[in-house]
Protein backbone atom coordinates (compact mmCIF):
# COMPACT_ATOMS: atom_id res chain seq x y z
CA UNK A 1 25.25 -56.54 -1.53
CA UNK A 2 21.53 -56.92 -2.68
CA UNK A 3 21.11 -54.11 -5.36
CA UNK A 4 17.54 -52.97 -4.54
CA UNK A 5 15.65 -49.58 -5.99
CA UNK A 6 12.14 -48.45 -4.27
CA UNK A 7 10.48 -45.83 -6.54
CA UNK A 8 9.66 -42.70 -5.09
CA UNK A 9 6.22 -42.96 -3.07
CA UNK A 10 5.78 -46.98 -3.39
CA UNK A 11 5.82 -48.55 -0.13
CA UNK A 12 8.61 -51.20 -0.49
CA UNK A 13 6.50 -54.38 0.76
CA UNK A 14 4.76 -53.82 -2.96
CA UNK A 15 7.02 -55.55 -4.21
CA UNK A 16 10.16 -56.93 -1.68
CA UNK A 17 13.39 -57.21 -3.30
CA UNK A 18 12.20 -54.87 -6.65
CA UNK A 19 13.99 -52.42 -8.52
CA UNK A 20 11.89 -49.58 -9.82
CA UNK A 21 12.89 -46.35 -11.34
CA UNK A 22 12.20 -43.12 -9.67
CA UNK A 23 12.05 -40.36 -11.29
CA UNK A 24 10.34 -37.46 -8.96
CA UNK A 25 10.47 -34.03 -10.32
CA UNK A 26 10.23 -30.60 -8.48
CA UNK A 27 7.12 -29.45 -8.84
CA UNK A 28 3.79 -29.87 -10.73
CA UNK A 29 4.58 -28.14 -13.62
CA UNK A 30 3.19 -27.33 -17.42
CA UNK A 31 5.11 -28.10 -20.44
CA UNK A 32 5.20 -25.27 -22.94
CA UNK A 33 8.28 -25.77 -24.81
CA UNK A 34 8.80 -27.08 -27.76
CA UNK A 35 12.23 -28.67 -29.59
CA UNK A 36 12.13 -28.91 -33.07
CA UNK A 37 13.41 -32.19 -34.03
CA UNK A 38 17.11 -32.48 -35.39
CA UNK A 39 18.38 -32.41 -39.23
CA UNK A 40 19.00 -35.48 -40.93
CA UNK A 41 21.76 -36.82 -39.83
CA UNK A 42 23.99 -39.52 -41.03
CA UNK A 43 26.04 -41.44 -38.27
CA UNK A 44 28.69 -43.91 -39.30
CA UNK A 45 27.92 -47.28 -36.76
CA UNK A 46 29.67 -50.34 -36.42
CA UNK A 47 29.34 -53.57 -33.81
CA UNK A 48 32.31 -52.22 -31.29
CA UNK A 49 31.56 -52.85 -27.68
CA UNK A 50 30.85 -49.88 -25.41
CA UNK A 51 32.72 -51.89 -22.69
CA UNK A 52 35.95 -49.92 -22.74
CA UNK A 53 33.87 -45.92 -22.65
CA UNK A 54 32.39 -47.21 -18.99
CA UNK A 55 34.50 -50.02 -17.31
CA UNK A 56 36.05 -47.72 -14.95
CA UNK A 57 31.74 -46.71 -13.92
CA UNK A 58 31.23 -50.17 -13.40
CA UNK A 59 33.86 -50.24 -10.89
CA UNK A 60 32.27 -47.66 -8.68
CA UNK A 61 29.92 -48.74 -6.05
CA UNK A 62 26.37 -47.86 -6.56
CA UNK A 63 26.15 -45.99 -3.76
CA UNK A 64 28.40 -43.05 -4.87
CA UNK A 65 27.71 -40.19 -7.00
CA UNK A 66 27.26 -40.46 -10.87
CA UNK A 67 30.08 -40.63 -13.14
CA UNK A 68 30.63 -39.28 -16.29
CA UNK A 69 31.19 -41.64 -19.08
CA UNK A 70 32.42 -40.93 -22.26
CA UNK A 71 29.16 -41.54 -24.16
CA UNK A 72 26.55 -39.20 -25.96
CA UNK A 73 22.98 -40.45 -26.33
CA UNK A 74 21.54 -39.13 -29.51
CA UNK A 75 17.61 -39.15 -31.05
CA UNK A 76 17.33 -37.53 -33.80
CA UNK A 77 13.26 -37.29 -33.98
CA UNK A 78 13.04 -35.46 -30.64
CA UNK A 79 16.56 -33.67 -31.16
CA UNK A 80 18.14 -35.04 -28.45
CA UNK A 81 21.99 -35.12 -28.01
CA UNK A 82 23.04 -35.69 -24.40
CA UNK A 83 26.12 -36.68 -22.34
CA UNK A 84 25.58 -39.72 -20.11
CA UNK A 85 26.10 -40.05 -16.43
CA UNK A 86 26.61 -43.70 -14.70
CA UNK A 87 24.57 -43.57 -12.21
CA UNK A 88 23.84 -45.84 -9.18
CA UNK A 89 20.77 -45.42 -6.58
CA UNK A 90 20.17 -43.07 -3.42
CA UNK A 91 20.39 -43.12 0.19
CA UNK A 92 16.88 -44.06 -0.16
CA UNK A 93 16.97 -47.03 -2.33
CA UNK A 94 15.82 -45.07 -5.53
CA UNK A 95 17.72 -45.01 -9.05
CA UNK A 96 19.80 -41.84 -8.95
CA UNK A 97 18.74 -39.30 -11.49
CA UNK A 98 20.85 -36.26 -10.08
CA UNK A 99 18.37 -32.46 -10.31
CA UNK A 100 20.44 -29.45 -9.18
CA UNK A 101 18.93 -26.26 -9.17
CA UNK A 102 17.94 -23.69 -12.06
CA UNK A 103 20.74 -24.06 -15.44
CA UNK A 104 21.88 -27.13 -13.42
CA UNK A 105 23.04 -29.40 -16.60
CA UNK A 106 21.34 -32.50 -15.29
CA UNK A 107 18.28 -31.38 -16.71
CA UNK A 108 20.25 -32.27 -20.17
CA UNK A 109 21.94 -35.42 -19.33
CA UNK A 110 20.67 -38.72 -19.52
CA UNK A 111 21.11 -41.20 -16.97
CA UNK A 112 22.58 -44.89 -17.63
CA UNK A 113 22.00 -47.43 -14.54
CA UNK A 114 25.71 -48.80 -13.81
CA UNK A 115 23.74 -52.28 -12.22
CA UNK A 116 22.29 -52.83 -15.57
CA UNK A 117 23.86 -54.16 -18.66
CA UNK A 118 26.67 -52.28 -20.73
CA UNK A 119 24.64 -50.21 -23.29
CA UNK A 120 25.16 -52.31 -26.53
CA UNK A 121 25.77 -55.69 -24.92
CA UNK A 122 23.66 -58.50 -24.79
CA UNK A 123 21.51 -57.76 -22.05
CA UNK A 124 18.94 -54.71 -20.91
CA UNK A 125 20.71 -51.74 -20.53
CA UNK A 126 18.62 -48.63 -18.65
CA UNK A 127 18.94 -44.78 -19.22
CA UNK A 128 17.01 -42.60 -17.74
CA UNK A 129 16.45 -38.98 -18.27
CA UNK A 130 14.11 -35.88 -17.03
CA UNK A 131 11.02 -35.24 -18.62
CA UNK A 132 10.89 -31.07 -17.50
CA UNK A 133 13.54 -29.03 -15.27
CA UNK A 134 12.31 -26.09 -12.65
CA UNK A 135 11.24 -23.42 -15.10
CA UNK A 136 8.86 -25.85 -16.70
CA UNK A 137 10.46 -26.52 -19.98
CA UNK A 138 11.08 -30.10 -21.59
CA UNK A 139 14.12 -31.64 -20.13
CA UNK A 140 16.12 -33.92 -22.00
CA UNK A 141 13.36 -36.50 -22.17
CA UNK A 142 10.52 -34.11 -22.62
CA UNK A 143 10.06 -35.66 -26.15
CA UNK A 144 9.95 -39.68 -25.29
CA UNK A 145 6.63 -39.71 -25.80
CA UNK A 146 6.85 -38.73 -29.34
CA UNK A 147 9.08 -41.88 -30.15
CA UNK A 148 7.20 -44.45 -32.51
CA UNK A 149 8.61 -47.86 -33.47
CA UNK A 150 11.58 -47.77 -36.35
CA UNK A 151 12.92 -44.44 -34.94
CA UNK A 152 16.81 -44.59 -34.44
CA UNK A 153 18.31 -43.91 -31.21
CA UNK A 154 22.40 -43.61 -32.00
CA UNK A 155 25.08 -44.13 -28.75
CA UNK A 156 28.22 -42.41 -29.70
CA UNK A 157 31.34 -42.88 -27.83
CA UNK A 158 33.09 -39.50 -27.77
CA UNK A 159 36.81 -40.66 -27.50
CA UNK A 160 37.10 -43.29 -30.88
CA UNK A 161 33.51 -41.16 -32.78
CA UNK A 162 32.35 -44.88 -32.90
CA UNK A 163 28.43 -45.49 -33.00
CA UNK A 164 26.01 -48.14 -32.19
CA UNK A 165 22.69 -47.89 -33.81
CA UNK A 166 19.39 -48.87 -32.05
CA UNK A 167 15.57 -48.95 -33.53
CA UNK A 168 13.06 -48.12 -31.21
CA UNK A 169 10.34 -51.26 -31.12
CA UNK A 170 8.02 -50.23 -28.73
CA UNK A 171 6.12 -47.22 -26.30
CA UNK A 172 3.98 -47.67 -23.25
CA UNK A 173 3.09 -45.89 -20.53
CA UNK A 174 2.97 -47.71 -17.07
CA UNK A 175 0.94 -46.56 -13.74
CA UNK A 176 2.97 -46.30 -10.81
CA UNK A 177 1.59 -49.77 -9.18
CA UNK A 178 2.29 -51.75 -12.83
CA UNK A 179 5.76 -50.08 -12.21
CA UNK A 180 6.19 -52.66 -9.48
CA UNK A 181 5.54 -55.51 -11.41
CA UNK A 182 8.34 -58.28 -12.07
CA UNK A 183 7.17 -58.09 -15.85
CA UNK A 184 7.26 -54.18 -16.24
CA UNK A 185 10.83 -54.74 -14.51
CA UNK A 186 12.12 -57.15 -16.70
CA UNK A 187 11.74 -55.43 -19.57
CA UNK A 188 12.91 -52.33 -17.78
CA UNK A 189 16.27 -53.64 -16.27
CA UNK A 190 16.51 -57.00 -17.62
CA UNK A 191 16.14 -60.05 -15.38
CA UNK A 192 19.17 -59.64 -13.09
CA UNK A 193 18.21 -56.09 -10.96
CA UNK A 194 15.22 -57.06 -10.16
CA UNK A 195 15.95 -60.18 -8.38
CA UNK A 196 19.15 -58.37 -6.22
CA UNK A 197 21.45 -59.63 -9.03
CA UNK A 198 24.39 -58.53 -11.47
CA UNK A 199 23.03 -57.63 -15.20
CA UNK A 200 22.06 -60.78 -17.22
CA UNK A 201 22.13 -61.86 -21.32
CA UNK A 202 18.92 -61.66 -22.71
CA UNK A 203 17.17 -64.50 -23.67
CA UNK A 204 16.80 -63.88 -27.14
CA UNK A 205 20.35 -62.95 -27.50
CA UNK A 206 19.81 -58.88 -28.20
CA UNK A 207 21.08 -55.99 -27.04
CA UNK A 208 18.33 -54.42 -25.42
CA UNK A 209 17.99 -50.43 -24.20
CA UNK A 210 15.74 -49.09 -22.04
CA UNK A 211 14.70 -45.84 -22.04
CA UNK A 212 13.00 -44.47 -19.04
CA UNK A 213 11.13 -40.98 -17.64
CA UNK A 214 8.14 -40.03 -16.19
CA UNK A 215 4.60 -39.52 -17.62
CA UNK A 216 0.87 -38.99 -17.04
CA UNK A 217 -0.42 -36.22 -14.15
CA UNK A 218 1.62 -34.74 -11.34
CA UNK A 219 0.85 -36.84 -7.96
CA UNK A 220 0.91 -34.13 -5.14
CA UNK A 221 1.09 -36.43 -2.52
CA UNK A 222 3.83 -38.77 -4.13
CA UNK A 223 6.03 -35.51 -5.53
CA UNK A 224 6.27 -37.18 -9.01
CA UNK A 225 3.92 -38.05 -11.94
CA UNK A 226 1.50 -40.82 -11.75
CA UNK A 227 3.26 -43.03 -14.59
CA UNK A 228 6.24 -44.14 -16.20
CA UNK A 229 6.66 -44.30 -19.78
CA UNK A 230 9.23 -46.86 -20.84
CA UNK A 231 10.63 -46.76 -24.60
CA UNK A 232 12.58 -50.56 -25.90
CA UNK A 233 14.87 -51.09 -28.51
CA UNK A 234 17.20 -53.53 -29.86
CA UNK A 235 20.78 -52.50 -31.53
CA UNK A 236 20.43 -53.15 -34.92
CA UNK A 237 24.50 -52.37 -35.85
């Protein structure tokens, strides 16, 4: 089956075949909360695949619910340490990033796309995550922003304590029509999504990561913010 995600909004003959992330939130809201970044931290890493914390995901059609995999995502400049979900798309052709209602935990979790690569494998490999919840407070990703090029970004599998280390290499903020674009979607999910297919090896032989949430000014008429801000970085051990 043709893996295909429309973002939120986008009329699908934009771009015919793409895969864009949606990320719509529930209402126009203010940010007002602040996280102080975490302590210093010192996380033992090694090159040990991620393979065996999410095989069973990758099993699972895209069309069903998220699954949890045994994975935390952890930023230590915007003092983030989240549980991932594998997550596939919506009944509307849109990557899943699951809401729930007030104290719902999704707010926290981050979001890996289980048609991209495996997160440390050579390849693109997407996570997503919320940028506020309901009340108006920073989400898990309500930080991204503040990400500059050399900060770590650390995925710890939970069952063996192993880590992989990533350096952040770039930050940029996309409208919603660049969004559509094969280049913006490349870098986003690698060169496989995008055209309807499995996850691909990167070019250059790296282990690429993705991360993903909205940004800019709330777009009444399309429920969700006006851009997407898209953080890369290569694993570095």
């Amino acid at each position: 089956m043709t893996r295909r995600l429309l973002i939120t909004g986008v009329a699908a003959a934009v771009l015919a075949g793409g895969l864009v992330t949606a990320f719509a939130l529930s209402s126009p809201v203010t940010l007002h909360r602040r996280v102080a970044p975490m302590a210093a931290v010192r996380i033992a890493t090694t090159r040990h695949s991620m393979k065996s914390a999410v095989v069973a995901a990758m099993k699972v059609s895209l069309q069903a619910p998220s699954v949890t995999v045994p994975i935390d995502v952890i930023i230590p400049a915007i003092g983030v340490k989240s549980p991932l979900l594998a997550v596939g798309m919506t009944s509307s052709h849109t990557m899943a990033a699951p809401e729930g209602g007030p104290g719902s935990p999704n707010w926290s979790d981050t979001f890996w796309y289980r048609g991209s690569a495996v997160p440390g494998a050579v390849g693109t490999a997407t996570i997503a995550g919320h940028i506020d919840d309901r009340f108006g407070d920073y989400a898990v990703f309500g930080r991204l922003s503040s990400l500059v090029p050399g900060n770590r970004i650390y995925l710890r599998n939970t069952k063996n304590g192993v880590s992989e280390e990533f350096v952040v290499t770039r930050s940029h903020a996309y409208t919603l029509a660049q969004a559509t674009t094969r280049p913006v979607l490349d870098l986003i999910y690698g060169t496989g999504p995008p055209r309807g297919l499995p996850a691909q090896p990167s070019s250059d032989g790296l282990a690429h990561l993705s991360l993903v949430t909205c940004a800019g000014t709330w777009a009444p008429g399309l429920h969700t913010h006006n851009e997407r801000l898209v953080v890369s970085a290569v694993r570095v051990r």
